[in-house]
N, C-alpha and C. Protein backbone atom coordinates (compact mmCIF):
# COMPACT_ATOMS: atom_id res chain seq x y z
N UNK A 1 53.04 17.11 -27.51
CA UNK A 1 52.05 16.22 -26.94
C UNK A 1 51.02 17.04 -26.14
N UNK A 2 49.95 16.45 -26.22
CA UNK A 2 48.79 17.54 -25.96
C UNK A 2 48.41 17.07 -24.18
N UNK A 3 48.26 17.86 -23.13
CA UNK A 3 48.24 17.65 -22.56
C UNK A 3 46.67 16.76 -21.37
N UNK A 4 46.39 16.85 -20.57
CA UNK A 4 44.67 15.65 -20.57
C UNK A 4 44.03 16.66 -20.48
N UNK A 5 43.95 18.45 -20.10
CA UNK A 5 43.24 19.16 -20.41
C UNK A 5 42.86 19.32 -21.85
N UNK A 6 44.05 19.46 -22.73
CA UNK A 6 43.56 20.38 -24.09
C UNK A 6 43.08 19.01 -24.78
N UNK A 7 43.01 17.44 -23.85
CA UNK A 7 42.37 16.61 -25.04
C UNK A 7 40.85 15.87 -24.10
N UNK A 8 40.38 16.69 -23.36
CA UNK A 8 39.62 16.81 -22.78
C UNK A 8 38.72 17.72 -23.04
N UNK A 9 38.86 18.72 -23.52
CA UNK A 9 38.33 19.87 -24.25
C UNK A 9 38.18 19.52 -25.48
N UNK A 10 39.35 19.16 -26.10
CA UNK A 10 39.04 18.74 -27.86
C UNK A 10 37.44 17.46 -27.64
N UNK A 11 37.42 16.96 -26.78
CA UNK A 11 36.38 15.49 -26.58
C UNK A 11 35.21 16.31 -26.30
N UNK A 12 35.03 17.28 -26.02
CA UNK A 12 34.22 17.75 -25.29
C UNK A 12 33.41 18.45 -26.53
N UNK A 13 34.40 19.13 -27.11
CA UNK A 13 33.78 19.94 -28.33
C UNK A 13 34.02 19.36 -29.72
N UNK A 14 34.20 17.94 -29.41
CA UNK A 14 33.59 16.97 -30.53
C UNK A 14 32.19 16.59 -30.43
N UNK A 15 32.17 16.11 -29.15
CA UNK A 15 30.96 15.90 -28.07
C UNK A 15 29.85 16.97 -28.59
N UNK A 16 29.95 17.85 -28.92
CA UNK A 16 29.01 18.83 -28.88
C UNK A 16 28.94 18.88 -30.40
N UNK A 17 29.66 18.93 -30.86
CA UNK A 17 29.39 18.95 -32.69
C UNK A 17 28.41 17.60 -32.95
N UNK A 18 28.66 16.56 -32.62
CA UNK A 18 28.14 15.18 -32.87
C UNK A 18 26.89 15.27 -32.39
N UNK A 19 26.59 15.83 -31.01
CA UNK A 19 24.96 15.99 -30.59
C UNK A 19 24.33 17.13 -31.46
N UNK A 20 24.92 18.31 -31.86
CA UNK A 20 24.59 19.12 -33.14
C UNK A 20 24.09 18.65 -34.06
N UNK A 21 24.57 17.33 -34.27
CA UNK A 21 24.60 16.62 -36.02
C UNK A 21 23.35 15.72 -35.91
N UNK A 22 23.33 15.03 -34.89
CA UNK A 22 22.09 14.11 -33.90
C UNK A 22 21.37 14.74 -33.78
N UNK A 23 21.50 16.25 -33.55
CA UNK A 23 19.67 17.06 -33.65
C UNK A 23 19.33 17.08 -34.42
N UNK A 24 20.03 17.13 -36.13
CA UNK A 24 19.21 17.63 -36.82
C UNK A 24 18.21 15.95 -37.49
N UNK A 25 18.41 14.92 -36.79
CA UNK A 25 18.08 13.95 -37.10
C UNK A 25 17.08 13.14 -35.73
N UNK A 26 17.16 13.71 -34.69
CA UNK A 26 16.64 13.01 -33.32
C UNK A 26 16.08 14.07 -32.67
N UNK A 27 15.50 13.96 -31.34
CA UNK A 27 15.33 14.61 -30.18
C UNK A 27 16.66 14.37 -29.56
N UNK A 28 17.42 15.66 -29.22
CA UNK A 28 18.92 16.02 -28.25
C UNK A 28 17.99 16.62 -27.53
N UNK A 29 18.34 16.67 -25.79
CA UNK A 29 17.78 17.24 -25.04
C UNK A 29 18.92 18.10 -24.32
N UNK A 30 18.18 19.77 -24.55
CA UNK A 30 19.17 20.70 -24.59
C UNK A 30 20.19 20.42 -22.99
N UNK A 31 19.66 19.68 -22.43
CA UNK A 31 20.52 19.64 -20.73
C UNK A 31 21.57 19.08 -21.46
N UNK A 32 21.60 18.20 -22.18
CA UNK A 32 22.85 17.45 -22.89
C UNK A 32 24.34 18.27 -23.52
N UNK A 33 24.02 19.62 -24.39
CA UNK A 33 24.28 20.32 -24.29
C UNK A 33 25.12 21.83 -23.56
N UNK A 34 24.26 21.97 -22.55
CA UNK A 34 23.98 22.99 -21.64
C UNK A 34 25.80 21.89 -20.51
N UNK A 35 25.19 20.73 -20.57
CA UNK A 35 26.45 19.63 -19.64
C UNK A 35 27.68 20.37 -20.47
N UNK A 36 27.53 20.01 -21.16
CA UNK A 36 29.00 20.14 -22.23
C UNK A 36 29.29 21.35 -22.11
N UNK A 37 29.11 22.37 -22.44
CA UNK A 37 29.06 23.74 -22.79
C UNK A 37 29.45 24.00 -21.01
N UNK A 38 29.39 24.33 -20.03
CA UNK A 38 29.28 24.26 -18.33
C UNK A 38 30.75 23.54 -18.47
N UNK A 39 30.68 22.39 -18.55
CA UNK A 39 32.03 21.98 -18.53
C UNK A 39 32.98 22.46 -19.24
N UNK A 40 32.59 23.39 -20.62
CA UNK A 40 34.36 23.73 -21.14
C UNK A 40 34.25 25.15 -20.61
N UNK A 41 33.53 25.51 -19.79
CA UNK A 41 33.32 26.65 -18.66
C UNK A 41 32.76 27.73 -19.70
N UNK A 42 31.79 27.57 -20.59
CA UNK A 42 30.97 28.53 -22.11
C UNK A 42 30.18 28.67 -20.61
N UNK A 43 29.42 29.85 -19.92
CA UNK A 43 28.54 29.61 -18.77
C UNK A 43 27.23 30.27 -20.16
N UNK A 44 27.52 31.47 -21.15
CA UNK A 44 26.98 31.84 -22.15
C UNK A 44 26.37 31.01 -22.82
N UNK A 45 26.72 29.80 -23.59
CA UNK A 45 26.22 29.41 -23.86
C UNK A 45 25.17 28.33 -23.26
N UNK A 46 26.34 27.80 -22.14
CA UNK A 46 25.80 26.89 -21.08
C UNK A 46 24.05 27.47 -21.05
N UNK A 47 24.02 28.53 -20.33
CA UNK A 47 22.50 29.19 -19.95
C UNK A 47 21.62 29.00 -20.91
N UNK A 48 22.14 29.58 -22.28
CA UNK A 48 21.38 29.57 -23.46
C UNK A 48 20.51 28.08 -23.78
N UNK A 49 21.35 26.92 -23.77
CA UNK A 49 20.81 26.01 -23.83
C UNK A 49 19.81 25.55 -22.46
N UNK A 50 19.91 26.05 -20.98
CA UNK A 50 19.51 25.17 -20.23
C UNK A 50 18.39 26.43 -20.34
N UNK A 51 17.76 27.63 -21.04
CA UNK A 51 16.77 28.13 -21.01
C UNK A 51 15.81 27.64 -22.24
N UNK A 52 16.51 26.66 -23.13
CA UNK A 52 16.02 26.03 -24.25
C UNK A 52 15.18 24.96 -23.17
N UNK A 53 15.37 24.33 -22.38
CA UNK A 53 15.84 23.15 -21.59
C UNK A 53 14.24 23.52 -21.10
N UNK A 54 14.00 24.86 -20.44
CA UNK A 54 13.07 25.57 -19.53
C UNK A 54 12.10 25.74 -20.45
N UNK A 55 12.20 25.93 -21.34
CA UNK A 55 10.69 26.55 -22.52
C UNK A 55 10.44 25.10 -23.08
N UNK A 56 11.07 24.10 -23.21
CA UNK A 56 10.42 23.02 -23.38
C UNK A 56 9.99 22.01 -22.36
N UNK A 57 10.30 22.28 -21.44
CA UNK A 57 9.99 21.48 -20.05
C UNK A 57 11.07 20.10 -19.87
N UNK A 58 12.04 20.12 -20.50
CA UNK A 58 12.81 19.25 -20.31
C UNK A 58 12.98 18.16 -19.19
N UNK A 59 12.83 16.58 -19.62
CA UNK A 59 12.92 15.74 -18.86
C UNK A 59 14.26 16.10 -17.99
N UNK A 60 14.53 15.92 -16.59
CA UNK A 60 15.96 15.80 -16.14
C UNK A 60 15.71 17.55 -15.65
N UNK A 61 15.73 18.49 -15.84
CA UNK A 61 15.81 19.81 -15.34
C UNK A 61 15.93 20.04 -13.81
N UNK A 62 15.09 19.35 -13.11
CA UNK A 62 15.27 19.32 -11.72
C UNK A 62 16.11 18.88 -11.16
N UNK A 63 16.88 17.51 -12.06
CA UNK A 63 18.11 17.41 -11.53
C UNK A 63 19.26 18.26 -11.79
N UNK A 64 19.07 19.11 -12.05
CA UNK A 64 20.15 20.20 -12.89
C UNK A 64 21.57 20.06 -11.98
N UNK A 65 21.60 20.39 -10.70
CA UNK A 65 22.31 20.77 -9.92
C UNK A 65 23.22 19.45 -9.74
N UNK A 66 21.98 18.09 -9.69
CA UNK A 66 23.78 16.77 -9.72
C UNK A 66 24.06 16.53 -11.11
N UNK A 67 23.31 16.91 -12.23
CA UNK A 67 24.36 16.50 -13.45
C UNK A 67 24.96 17.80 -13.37
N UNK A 68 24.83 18.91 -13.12
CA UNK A 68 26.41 19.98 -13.60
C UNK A 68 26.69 20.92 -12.28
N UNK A 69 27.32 19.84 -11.23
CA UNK A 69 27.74 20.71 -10.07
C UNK A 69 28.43 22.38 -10.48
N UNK A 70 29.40 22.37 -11.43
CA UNK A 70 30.10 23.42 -11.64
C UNK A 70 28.92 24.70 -12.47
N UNK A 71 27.90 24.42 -12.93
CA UNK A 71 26.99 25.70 -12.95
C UNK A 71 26.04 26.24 -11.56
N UNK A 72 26.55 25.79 -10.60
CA UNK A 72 26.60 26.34 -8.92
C UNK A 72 27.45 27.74 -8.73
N UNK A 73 28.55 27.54 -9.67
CA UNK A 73 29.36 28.38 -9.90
C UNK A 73 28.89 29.95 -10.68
N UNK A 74 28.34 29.57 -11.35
CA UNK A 74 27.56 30.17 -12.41
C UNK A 74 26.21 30.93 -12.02
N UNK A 75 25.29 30.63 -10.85
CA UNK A 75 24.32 31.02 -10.94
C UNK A 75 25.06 32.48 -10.44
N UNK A 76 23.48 33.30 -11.12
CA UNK A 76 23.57 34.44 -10.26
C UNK A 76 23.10 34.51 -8.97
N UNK A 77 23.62 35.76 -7.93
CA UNK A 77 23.65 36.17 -7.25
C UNK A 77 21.75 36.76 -7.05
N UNK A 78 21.35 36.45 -6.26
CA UNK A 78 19.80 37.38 -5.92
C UNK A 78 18.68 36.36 -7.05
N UNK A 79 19.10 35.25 -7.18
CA UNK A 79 17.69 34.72 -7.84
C UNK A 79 18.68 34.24 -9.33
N UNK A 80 17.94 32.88 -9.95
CA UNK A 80 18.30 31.93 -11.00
C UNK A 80 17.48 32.51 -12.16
N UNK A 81 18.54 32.47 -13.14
CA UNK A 81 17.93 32.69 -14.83
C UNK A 81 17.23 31.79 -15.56
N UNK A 82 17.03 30.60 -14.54
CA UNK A 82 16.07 29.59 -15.09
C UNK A 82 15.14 29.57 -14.08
């Protein structure tokens, strides 16, 4: 029996395949992404998307910090990669 982490993670990176599948058909807005990815603690990829996020001017960006408290964790030290 799988425990509420490893089916919390499996949701998560369904979650992310399905908004994958939705891009190639909609506007996904990379913060959507960047959430998911932060939460299964990817900070690699996490960034990657929330600098997608930055070159398009993404609605929501300023709120960065209350949708993904845990990339607080993540920033660097001496100045932000976004």
């Amino acid at each position: 029996m799988l425990g509420f982490g490893a089916v919390k993670k499996s949701a998560i990176q369904e979650q992310i395949r399905l908004l994958n599948e939705a891009s190639k058909r909609d506007y996904i807005s990379p913060i959507a992404l960047a959430t998911n990815y932060a939460v299964l603690g990817k900070k690699d990829k996490a960034f990657e998307w929330l600098e997608k996020a930055y070159e398009e001017r993404a609605p929501g960006l300023l709120d960065l910090e209350t949708l993904i408290p845990t990339m607080t964790a993540y920033a660097p030290t001496g100045g932000s990669r976004i």
